[in-house]
N, C-alpha and C. Protein backbone atom coordinates (compact mmCIF):
# COMPACT_ATOMS: atom_id res chain seq x y z
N UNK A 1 -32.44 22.12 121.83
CA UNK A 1 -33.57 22.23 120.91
C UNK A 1 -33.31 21.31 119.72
N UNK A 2 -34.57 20.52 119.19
CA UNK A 2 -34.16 19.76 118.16
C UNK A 2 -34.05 20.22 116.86
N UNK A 3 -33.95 19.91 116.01
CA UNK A 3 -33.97 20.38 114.67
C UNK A 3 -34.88 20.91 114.12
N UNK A 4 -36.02 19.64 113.97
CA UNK A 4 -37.76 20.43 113.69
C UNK A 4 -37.74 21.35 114.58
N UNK A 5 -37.79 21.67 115.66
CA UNK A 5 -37.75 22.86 116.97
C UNK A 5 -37.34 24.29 116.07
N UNK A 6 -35.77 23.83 115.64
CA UNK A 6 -35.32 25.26 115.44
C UNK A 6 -35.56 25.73 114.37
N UNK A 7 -36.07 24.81 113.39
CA UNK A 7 -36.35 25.09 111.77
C UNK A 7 -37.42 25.96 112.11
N UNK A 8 -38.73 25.56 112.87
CA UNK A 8 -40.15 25.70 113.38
C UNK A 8 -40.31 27.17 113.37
N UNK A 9 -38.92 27.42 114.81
CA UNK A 9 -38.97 28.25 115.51
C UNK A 9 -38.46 29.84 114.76
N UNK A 10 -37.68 29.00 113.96
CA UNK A 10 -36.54 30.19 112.93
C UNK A 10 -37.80 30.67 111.71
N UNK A 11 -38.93 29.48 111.15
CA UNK A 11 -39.53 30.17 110.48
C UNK A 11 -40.65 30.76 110.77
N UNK A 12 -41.33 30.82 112.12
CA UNK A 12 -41.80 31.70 113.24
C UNK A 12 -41.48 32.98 112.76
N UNK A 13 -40.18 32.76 113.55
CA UNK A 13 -39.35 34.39 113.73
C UNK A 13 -39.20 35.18 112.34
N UNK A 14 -39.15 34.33 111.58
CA UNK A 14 -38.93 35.07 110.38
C UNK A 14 -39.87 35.76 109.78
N UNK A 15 -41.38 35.07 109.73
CA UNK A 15 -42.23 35.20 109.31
C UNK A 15 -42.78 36.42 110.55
N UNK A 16 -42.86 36.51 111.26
CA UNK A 16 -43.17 37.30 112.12
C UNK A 16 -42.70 38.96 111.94
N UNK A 17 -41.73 38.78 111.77
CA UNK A 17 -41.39 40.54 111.37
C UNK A 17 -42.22 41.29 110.18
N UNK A 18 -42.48 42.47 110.64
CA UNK A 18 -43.27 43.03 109.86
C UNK A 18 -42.44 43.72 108.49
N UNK A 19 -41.25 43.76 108.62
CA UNK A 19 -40.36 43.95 107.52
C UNK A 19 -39.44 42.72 106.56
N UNK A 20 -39.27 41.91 106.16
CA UNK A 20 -38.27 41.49 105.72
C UNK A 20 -37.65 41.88 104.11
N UNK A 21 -35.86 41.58 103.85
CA UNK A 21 -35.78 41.89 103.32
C UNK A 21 -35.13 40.66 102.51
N UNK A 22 -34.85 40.55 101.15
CA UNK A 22 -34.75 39.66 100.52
C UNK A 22 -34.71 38.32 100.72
N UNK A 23 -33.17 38.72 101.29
CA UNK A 23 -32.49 37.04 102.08
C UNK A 23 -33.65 36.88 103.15
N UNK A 24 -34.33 37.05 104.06
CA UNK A 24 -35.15 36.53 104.74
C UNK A 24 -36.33 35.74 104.10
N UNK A 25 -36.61 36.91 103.17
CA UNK A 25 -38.04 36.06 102.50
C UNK A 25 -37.24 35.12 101.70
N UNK A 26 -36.34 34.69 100.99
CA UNK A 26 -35.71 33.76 100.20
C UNK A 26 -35.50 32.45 101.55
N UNK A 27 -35.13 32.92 102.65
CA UNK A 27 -35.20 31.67 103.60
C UNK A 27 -36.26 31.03 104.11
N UNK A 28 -37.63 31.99 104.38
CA UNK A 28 -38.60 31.52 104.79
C UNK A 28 -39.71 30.52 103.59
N UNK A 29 -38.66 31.29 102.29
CA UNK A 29 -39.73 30.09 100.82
C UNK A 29 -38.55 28.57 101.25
N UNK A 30 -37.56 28.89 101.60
CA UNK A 30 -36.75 27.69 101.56
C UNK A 30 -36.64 27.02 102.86
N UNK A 31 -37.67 27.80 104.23
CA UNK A 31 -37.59 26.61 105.70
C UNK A 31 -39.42 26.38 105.52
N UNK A 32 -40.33 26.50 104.57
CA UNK A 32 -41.46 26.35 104.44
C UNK A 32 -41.50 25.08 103.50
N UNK A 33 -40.50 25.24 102.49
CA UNK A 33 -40.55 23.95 101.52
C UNK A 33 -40.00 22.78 102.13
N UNK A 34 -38.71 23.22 102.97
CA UNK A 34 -38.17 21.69 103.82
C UNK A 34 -38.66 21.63 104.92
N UNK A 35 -40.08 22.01 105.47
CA UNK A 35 -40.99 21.55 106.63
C UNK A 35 -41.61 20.79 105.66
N UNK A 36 -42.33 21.07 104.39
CA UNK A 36 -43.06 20.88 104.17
C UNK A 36 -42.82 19.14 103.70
N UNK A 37 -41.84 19.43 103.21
CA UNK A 37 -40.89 18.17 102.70
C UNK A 37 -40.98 16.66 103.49
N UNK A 38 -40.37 17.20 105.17
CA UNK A 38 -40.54 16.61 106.06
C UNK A 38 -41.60 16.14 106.43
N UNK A 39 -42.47 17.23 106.52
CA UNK A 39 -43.75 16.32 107.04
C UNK A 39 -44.69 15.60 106.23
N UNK A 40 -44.10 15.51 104.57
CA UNK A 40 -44.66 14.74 103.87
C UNK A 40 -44.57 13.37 103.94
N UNK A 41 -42.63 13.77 104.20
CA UNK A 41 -42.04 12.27 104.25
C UNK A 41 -42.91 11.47 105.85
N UNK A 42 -42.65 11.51 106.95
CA UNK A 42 -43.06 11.51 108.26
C UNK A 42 -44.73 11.49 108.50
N UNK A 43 -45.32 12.32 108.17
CA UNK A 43 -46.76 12.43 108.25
C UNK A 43 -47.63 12.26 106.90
N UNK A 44 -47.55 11.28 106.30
CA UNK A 44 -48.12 11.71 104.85
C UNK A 44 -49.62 11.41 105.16
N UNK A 45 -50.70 12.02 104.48
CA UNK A 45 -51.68 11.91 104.54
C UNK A 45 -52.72 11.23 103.98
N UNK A 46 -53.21 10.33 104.29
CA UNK A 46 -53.26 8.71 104.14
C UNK A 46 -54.98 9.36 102.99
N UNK A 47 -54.60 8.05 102.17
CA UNK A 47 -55.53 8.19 101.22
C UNK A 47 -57.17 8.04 101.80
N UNK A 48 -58.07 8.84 101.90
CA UNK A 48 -59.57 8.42 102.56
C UNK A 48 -60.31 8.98 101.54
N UNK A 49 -61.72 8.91 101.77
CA UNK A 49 -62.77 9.74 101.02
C UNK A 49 -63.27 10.65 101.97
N UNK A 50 -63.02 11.75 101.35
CA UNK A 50 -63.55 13.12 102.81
C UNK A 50 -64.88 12.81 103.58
N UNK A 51 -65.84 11.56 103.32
CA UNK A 51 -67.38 11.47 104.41
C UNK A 51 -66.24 10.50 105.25
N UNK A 52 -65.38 9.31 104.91
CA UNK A 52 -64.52 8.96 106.04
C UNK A 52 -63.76 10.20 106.87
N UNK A 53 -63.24 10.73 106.29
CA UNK A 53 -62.82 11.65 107.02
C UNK A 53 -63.14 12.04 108.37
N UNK A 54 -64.57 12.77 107.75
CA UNK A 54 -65.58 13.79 108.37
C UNK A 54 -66.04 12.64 109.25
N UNK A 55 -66.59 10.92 109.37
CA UNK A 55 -66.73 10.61 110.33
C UNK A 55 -65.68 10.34 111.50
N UNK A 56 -64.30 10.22 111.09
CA UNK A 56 -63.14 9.90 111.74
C UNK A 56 -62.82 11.17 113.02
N UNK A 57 -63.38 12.23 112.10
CA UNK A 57 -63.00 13.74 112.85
C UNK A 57 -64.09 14.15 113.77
N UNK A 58 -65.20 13.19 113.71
CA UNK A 58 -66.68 13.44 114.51
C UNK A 58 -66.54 12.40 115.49
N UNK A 59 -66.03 11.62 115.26
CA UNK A 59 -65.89 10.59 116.80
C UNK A 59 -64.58 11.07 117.55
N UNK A 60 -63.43 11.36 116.32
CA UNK A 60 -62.69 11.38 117.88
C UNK A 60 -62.87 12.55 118.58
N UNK A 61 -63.71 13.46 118.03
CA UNK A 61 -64.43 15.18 118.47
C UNK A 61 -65.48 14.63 119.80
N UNK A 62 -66.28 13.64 119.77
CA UNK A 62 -67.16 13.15 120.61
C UNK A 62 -68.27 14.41 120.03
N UNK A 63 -68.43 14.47 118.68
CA UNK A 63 -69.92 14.98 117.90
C UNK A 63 -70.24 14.53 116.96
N UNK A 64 -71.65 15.29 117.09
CA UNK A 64 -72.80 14.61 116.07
C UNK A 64 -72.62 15.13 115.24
N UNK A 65 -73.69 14.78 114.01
CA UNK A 65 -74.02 15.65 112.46
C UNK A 65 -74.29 16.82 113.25
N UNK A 66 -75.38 17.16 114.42
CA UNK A 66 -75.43 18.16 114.35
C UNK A 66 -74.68 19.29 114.42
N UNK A 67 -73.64 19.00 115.13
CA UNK A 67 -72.58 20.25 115.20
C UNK A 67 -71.82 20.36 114.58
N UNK A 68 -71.84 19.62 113.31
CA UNK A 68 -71.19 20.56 111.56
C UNK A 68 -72.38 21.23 110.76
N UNK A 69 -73.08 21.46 111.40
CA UNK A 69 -74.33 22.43 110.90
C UNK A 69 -73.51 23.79 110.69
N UNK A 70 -73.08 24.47 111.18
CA UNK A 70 -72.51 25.66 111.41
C UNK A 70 -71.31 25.69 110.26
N UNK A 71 -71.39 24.21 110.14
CA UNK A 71 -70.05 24.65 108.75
C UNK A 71 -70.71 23.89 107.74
N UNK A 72 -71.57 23.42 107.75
CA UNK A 72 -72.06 22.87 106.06
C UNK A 72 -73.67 23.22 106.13
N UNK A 73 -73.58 24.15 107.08
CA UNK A 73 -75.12 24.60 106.70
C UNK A 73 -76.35 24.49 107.11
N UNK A 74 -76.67 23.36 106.70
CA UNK A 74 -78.18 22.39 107.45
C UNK A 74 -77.71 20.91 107.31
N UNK A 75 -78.73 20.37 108.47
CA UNK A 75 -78.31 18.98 108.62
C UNK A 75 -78.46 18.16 107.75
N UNK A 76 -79.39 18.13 107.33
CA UNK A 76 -79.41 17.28 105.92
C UNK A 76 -78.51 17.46 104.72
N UNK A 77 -78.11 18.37 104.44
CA UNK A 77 -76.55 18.65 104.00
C UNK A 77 -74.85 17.77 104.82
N UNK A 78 -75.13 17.64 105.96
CA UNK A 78 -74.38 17.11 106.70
C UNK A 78 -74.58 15.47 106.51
N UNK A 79 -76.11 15.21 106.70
CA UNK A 79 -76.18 13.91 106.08
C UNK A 79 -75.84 13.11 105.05
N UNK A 80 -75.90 14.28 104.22
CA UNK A 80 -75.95 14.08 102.63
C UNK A 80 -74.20 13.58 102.30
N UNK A 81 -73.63 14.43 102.96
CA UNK A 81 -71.86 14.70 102.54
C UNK A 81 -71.39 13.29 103.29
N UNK A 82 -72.01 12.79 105.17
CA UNK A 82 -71.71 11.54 105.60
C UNK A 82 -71.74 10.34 104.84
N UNK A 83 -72.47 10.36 103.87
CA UNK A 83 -73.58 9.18 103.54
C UNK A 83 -72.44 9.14 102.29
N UNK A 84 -71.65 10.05 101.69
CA UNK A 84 -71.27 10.56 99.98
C UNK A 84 -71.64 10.48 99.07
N UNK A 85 -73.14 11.40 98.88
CA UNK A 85 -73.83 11.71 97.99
C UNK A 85 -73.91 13.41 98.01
N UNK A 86 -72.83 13.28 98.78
CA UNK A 86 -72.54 15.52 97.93
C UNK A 86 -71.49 15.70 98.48
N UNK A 87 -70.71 16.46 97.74
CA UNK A 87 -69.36 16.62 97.56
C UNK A 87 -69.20 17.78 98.15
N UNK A 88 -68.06 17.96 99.24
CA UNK A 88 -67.87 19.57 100.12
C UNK A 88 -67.55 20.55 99.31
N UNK A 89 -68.04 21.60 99.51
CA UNK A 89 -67.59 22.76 98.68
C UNK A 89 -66.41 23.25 99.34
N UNK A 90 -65.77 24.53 98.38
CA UNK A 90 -64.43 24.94 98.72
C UNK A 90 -64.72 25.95 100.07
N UNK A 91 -65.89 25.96 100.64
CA UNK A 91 -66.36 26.84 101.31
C UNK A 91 -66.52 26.02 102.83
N UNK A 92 -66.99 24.42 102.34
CA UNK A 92 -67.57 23.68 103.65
C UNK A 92 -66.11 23.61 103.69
N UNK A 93 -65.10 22.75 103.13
CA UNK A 93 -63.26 22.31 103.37
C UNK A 93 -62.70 22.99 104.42
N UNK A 94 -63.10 24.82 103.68
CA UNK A 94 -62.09 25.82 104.64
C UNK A 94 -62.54 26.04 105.67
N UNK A 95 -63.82 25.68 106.25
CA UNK A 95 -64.83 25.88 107.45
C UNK A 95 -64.18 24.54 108.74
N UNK A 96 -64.35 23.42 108.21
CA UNK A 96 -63.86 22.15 108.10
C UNK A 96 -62.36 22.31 109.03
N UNK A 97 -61.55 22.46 108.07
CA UNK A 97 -60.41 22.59 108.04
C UNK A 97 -59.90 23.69 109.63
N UNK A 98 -60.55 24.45 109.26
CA UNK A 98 -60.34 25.64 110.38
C UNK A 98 -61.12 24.88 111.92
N UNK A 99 -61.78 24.29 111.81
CA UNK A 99 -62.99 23.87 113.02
C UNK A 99 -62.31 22.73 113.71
N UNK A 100 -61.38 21.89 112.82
CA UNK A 100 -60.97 20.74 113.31
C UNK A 100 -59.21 20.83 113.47
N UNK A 101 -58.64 22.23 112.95
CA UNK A 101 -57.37 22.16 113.07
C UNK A 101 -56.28 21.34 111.74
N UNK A 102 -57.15 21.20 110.79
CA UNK A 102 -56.58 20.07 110.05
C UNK A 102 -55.98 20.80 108.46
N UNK A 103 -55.25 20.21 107.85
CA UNK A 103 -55.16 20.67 106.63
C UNK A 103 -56.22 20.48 105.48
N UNK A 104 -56.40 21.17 104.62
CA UNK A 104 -57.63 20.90 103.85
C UNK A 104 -57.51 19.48 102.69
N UNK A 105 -56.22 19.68 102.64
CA UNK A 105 -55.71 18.41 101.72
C UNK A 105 -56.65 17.11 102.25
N UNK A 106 -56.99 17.09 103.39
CA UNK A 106 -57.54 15.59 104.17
C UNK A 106 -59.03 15.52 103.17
N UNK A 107 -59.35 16.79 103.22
CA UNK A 107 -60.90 16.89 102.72
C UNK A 107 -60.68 16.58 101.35
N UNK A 108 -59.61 16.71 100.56
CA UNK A 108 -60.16 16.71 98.70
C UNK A 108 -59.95 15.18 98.42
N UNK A 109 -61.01 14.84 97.69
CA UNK A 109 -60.91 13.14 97.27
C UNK A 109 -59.67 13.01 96.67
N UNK A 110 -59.46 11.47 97.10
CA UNK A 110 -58.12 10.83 96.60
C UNK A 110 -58.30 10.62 95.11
């Protein structure tokens, strides 16, 4: 198993118990900060404007405006946010975010 593997896997397990007691939760703030660390260094998340985004995440989805209706509402709202003349709410991000698998960080302007 590799390293990311067991870090992954250890803060899984950790997080998973319905009890922990100090030293656990003191490890899981300290294998959450050096994932987090890592995948800053490794994956950093490249500067865009969230309507790039949102078109980047609609082609490689193979969808239209219409099927972010369900998360920003009505289509012309969808238009509106493509085009960037309206800004996502903290409401469309977490909809967003959840629909496409992604972190919300991608969505807040650079």
């Amino acid at each position: 198993m590799h390293v990311t593997q067991y870090t992954s896997w250890l803060l899984f397990e950790l997080t998973s118990r319905k009890r922990r007691n100090a030293a656990e939760q003191e490890a899981i703030d300290l294998l959450t900060l050096l994932i987090e660390q890592y995948e800053n260094e490794k994956y950093p998340v490249p500067d865009a404007e969230p309507a790039d985004v949102l078109r980047f995440l609609l082609e490689q989805n193979g969808l239209s405006q219409k099927d972010l209706v369900p998360e920003l509402g009505a289509e012309s709202t969808v238009s509106l946010v493509l085009a960037g003349k309206r800004k996502l709410t903290g409401d469309h991000i977490a909809r967003l975010s959840k629909r496409f698998s992604v972190s919300p960080a991608v969505f807040f302007q650079s």
